[in-house]
Protein backbone atom coordinates (compact mmCIF):
# COMPACT_ATOMS: atom_id res chain seq x y z
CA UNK A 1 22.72 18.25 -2.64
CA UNK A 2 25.77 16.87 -1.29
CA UNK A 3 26.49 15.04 2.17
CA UNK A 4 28.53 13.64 4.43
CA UNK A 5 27.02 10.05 5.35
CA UNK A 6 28.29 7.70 7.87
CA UNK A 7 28.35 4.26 7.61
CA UNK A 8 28.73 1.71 11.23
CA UNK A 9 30.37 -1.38 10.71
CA UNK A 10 27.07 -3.04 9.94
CA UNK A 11 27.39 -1.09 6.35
CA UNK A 12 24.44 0.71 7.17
CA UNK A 13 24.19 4.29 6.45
CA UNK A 14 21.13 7.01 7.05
CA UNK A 15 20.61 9.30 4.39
CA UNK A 16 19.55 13.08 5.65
CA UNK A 17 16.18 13.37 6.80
CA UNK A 18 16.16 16.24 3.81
CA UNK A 19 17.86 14.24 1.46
CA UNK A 20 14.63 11.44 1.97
CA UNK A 21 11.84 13.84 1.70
CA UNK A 22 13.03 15.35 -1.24
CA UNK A 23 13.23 12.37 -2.95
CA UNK A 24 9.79 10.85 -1.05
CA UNK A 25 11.65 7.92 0.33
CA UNK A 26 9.43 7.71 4.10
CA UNK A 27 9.36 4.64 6.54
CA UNK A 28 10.82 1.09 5.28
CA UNK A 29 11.25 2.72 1.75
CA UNK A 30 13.55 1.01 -0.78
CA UNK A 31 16.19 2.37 -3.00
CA UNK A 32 18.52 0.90 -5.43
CA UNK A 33 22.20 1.23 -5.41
CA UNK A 34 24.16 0.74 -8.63
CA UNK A 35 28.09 0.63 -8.58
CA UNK A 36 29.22 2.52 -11.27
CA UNK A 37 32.89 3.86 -12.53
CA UNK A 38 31.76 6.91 -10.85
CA UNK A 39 31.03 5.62 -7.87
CA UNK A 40 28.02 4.41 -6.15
CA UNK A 41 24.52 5.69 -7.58
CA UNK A 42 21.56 5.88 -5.00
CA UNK A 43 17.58 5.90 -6.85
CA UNK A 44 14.34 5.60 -5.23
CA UNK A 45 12.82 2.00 -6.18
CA UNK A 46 10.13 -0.40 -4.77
CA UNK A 47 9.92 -4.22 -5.69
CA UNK A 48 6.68 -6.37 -5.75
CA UNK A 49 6.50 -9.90 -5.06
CA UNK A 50 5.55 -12.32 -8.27
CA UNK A 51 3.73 -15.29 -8.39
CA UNK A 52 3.91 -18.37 -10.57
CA UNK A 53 1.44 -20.15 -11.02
CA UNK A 54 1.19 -23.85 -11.52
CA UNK A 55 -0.96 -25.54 -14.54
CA UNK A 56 -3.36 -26.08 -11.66
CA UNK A 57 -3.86 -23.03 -10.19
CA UNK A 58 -4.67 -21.40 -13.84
CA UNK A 59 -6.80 -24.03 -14.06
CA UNK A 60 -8.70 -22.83 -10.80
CA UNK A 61 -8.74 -19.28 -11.81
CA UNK A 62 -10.27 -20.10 -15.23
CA UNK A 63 -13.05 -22.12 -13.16
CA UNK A 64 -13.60 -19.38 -11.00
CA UNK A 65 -13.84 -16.91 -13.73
CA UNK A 66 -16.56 -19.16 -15.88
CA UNK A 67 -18.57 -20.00 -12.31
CA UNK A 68 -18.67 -15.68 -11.66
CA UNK A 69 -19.89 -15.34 -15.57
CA UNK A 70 -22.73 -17.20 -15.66
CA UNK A 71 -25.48 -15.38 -14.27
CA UNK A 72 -23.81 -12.18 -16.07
CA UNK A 73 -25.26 -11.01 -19.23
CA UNK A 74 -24.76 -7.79 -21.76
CA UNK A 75 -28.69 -7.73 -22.60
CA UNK A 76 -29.66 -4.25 -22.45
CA UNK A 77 -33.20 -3.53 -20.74
């Protein structure tokens, strides 16, 4: 499928309402855009936020974990 897209002077461009459904891209979708020696390359993506967690907050998580085990038990009845 090939286009004619318009960019304003923002550098903001709207792809074709067909163009996004065929490629499932709806509402504040993300895609990635890759330069390349052909050009520019356009994919569907998403990105999700990582944590780090400090020597402390493992620490809190392994408490938690041992406090939730132990009143749980394998025994079969």
């Amino acid at each position: 499928m090939r286009n004619i897209i318009n960019i304003n002077e923002r550098g903001t461009l709207t792809l074709p309402k067909e163009m996004r459904k065929k490629l499932g891209l709806t509402g504040m979708g993300q895609i990635f855009a890759e330069e390349t020696s052909e050009g520019i390359t356009l994919k569907p993506g998403a990105t999700f936020p990582i944590e780090i967690y400090t020597d402390e907050r493992i620490a809190e998580f392994q408490r938690n974990n041992e406090e939730a085990l132990k009143n749980f038990s394998l025994k079969k009845k």
